[in-house]
PDB file of N, CA and C in Angstrom:
ATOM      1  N   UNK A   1      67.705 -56.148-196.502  1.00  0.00           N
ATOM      2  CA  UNK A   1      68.826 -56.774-197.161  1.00  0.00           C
ATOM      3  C   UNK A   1      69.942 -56.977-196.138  1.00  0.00           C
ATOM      4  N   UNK A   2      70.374 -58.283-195.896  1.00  0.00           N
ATOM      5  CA  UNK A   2      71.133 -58.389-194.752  1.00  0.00           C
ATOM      6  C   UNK A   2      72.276 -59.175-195.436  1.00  0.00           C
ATOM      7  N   UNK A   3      73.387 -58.976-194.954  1.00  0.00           N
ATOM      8  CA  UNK A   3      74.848 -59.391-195.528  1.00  0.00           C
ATOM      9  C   UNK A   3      74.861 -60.357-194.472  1.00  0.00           C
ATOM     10  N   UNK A   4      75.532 -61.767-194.933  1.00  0.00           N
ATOM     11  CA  UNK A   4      76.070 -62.865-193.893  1.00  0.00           C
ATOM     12  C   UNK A   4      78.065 -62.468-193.908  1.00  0.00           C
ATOM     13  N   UNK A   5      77.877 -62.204-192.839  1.00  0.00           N
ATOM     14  CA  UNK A   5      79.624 -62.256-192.432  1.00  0.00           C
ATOM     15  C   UNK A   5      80.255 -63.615-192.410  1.00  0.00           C
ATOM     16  N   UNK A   6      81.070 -63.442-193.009  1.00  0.00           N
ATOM     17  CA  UNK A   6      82.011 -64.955-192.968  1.00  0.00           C
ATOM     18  C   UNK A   6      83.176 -64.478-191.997  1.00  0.00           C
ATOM     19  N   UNK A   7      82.910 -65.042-191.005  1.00  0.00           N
ATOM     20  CA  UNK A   7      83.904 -65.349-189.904  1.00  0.00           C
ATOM     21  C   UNK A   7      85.292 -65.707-189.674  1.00  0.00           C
ATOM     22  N   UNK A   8      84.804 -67.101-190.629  1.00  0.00           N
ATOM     23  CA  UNK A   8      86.299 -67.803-190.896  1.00  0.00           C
ATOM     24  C   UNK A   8      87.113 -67.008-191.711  1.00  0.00           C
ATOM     25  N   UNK A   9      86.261 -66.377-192.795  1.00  0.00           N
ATOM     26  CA  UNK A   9      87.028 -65.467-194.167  1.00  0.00           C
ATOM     27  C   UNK A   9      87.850 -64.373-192.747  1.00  0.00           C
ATOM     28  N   UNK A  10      87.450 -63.692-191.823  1.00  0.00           N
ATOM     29  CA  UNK A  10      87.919 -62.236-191.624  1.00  0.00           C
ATOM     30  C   UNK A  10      88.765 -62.902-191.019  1.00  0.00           C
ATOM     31  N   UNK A  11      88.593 -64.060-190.078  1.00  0.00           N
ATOM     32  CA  UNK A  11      90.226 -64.130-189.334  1.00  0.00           C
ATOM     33  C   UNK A  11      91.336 -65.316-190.156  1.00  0.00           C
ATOM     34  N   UNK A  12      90.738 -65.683-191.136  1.00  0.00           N
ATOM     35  CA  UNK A  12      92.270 -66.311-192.001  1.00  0.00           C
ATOM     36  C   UNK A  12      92.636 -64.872-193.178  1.00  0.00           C
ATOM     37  N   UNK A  13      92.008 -63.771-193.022  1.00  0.00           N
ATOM     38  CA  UNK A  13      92.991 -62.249-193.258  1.00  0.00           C
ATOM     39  C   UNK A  13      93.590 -62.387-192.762  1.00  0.00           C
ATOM     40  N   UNK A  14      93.118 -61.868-191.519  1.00  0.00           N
ATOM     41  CA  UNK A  14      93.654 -61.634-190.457  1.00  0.00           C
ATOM     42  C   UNK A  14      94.709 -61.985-189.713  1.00  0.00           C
ATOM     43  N   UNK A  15      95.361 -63.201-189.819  1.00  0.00           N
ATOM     44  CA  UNK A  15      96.159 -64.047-189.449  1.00  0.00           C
ATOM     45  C   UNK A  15      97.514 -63.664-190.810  1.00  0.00           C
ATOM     46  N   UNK A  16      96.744 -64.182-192.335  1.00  0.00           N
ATOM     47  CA  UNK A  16      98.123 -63.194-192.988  1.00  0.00           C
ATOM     48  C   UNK A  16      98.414 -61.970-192.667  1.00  0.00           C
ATOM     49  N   UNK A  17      97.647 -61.422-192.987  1.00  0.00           N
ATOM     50  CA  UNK A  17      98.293 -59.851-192.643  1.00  0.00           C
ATOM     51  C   UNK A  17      99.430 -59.616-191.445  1.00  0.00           C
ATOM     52  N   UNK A  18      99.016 -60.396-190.124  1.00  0.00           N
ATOM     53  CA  UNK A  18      99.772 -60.850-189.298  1.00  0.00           C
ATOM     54  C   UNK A  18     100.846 -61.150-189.427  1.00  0.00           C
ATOM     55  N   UNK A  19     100.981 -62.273-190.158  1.00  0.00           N
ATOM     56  CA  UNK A  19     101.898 -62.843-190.409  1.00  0.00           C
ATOM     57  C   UNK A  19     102.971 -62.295-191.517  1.00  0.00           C
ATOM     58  N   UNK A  20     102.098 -61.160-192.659  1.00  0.00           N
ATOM     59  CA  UNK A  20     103.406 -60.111-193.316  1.00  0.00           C
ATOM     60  C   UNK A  20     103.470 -59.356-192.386  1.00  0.00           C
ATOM     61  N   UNK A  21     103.064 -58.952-191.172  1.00  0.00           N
ATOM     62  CA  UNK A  21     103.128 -57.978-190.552  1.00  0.00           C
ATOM     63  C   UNK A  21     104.277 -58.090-189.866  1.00  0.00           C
ATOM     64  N   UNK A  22     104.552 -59.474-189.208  1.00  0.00           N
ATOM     65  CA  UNK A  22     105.660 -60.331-188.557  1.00  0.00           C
ATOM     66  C   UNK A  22     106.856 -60.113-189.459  1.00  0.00           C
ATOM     67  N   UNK A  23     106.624 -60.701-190.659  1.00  0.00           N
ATOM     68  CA  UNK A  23     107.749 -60.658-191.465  1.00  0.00           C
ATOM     69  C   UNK A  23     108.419 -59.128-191.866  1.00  0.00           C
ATOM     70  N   UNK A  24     107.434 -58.228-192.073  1.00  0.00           N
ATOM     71  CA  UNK A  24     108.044 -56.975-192.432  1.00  0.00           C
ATOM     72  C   UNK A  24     108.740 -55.986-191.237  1.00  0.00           C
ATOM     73  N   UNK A  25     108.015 -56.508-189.965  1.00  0.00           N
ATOM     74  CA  UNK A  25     108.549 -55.948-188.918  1.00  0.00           C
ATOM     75  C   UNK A  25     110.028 -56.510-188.671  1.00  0.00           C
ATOM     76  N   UNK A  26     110.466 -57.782-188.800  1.00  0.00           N
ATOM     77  CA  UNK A  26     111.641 -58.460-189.094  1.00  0.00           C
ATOM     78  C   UNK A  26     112.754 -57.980-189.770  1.00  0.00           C
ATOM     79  N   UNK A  27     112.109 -57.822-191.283  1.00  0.00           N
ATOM     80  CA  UNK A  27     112.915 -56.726-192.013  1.00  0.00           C
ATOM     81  C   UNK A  27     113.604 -55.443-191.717  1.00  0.00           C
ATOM     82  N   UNK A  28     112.059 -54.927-191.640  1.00  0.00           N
ATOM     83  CA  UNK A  28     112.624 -53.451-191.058  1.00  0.00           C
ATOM     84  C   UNK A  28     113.728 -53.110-189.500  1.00  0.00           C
ATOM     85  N   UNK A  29     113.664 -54.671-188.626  1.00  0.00           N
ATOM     86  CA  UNK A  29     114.543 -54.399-187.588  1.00  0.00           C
ATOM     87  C   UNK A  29     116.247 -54.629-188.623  1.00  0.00           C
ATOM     88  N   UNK A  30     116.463 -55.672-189.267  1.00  0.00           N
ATOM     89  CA  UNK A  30     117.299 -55.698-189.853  1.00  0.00           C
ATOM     90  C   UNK A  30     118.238 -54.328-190.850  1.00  0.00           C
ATOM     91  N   UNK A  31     116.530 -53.862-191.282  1.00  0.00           N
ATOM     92  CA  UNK A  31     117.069 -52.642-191.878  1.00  0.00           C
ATOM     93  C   UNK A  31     117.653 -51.819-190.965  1.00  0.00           C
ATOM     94  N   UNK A  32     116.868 -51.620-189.850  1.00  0.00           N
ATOM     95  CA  UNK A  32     117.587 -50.720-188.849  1.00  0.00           C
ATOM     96  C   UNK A  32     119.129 -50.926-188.354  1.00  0.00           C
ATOM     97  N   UNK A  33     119.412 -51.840-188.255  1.00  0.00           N
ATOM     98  CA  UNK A  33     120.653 -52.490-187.479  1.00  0.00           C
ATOM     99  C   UNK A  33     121.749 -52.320-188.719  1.00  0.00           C
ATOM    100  N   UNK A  34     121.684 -51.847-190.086  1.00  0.00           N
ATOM    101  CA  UNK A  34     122.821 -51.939-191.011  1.00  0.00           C
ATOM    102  C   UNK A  34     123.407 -50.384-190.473  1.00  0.00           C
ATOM    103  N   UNK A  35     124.676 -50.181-190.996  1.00  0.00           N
ATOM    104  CA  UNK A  35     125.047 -49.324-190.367  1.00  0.00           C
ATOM    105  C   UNK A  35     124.801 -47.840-191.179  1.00  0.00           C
ATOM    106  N   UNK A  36     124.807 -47.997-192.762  1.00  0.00           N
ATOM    107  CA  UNK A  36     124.611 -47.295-193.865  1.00  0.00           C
ATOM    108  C   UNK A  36     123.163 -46.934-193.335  1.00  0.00           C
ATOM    109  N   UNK A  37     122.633 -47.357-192.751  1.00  0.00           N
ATOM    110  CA  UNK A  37     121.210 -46.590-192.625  1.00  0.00           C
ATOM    111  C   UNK A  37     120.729 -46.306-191.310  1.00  0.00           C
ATOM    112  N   UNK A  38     121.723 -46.363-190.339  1.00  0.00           N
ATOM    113  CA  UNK A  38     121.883 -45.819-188.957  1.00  0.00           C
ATOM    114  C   UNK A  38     121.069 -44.928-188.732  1.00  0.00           C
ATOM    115  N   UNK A  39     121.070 -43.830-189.573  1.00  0.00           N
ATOM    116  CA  UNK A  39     120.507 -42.221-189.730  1.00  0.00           C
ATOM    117  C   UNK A  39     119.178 -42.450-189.711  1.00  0.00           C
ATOM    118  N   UNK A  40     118.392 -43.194-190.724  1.00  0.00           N
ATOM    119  CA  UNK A  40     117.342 -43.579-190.877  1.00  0.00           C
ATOM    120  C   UNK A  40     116.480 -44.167-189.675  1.00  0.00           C
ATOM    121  N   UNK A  41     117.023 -44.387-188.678  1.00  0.00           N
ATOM    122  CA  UNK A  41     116.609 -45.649-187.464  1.00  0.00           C
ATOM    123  C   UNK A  41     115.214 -44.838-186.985  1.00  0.00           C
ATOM    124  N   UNK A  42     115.121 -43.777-187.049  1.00  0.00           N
ATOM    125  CA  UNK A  42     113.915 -43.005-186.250  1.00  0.00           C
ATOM    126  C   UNK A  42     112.742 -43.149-187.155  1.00  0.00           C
ATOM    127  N   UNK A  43     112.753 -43.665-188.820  1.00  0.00           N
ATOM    128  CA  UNK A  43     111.433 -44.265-189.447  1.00  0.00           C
ATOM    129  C   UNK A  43     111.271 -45.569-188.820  1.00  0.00           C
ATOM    130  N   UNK A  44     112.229 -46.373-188.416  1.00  0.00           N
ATOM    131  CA  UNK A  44     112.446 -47.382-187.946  1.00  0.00           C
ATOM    132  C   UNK A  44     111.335 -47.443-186.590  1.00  0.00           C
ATOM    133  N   UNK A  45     111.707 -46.585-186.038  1.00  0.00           N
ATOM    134  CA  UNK A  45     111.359 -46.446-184.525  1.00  0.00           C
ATOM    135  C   UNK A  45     109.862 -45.813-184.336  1.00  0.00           C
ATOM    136  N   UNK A  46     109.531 -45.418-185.572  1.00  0.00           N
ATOM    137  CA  UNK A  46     108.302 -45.177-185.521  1.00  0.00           C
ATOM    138  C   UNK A  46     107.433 -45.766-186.290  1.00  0.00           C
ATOM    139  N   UNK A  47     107.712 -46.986-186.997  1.00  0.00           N
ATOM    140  CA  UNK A  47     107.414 -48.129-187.534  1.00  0.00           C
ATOM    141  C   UNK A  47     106.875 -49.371-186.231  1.00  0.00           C
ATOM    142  N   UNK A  48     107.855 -49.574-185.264  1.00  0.00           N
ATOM    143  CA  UNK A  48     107.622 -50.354-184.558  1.00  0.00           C
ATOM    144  C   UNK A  48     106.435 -49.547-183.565  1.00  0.00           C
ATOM    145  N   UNK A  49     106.792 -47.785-183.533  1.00  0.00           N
ATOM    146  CA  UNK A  49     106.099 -47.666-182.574  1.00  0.00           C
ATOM    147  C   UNK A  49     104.201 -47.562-182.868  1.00  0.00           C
ATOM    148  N   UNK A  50     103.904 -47.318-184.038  1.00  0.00           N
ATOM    149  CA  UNK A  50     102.639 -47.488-185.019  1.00  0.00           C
ATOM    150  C   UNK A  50     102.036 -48.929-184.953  1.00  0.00           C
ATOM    151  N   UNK A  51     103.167 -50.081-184.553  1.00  0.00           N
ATOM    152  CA  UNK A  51     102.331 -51.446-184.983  1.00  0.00           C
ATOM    153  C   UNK A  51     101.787 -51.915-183.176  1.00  0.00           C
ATOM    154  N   UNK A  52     102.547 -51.098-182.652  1.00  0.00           N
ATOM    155  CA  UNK A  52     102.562 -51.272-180.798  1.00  0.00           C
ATOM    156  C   UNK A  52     100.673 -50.619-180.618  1.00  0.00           C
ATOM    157  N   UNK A  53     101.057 -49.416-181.263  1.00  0.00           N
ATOM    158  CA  UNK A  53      99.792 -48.434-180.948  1.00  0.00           C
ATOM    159  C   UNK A  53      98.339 -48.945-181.541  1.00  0.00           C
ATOM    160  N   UNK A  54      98.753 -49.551-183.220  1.00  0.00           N
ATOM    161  CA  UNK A  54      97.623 -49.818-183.883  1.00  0.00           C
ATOM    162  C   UNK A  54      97.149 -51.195-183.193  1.00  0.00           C
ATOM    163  N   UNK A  55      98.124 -52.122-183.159  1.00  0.00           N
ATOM    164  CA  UNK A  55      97.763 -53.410-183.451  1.00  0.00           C
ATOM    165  C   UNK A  55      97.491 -54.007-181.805  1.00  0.00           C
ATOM    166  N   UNK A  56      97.905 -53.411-181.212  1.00  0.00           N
ATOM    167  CA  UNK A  56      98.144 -53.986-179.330  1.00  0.00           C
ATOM    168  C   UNK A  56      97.267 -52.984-178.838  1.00  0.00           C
ATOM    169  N   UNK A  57      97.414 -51.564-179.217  1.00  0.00           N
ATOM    170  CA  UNK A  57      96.553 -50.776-177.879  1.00  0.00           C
ATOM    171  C   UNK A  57      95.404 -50.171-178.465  1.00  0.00           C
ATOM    172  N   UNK A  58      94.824 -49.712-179.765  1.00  0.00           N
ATOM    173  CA  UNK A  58      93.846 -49.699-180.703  1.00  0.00           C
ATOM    174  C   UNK A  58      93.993 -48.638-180.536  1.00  0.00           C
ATOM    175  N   UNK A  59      95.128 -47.680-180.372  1.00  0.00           N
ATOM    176  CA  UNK A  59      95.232 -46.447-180.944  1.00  0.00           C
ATOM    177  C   UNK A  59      95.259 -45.922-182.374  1.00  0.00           C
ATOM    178  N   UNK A  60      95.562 -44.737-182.858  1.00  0.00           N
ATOM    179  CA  UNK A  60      95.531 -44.082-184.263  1.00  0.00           C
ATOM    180  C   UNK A  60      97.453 -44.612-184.417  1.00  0.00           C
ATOM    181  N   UNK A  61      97.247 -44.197-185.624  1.00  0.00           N
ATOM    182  CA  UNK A  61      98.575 -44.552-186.259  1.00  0.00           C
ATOM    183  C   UNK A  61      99.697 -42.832-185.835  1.00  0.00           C
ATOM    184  N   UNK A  62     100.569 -43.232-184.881  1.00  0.00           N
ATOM    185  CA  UNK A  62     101.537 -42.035-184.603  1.00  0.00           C
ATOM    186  C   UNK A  62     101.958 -41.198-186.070  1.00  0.00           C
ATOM    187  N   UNK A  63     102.022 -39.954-185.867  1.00  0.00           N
ATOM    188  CA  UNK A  63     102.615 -38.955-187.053  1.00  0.00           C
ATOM    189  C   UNK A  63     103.983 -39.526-186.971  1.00  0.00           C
ATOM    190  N   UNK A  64     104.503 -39.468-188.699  1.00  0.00           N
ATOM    191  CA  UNK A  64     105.621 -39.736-188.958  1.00  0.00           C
ATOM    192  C   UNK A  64     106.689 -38.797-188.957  1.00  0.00           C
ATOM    193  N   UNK A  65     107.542 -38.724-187.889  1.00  0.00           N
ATOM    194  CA  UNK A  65     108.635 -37.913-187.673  1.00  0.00           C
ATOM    195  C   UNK A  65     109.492 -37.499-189.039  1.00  0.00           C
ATOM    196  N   UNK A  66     109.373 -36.206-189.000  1.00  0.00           N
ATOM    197  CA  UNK A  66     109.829 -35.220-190.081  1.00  0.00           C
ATOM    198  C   UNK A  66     110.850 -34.641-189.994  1.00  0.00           C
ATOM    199  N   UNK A  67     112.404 -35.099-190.195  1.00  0.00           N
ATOM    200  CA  UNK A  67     113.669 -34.267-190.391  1.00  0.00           C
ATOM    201  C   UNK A  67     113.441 -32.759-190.868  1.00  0.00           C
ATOM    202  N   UNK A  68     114.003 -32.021-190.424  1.00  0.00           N
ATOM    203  CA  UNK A  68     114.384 -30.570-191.171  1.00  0.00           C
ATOM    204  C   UNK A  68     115.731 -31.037-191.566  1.00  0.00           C
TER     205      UNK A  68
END
């Protein structure tokens, strides 16, 4: 029993996902830059640094930095 891969199907995902990926990374720089959420900037920073690792160097997704 053999499955046919659709090609075209995985990279027009692929390309949205991208492309919310673009957009949410956008956001979240915006979010970072308000001043009310200054404090917050280090989810920020490890947001960008997760999409660097996953998506560019095919690393694991970095642990999310935990305030005490």
């Amino acid at each position: 029993m053999t499955k046919e891969i659709d090609v075209e199907s995985i990279i027009t995902a692929n390309y949205r996902f991208l492309t919310l990926l673009g957009i949410a990374t956008s956001i979240i720089m915006d979010y970072k830059d308000l001043e009310a959420y200054h404090d917050k900037s280090d989810k920020c920073d490890w947001f960008m640094q997760a999409i660097q690792d996953v998506v560019y160097e095919n690393k694991p997704i970095p642990p999310l930095p935990i305030k005490d």
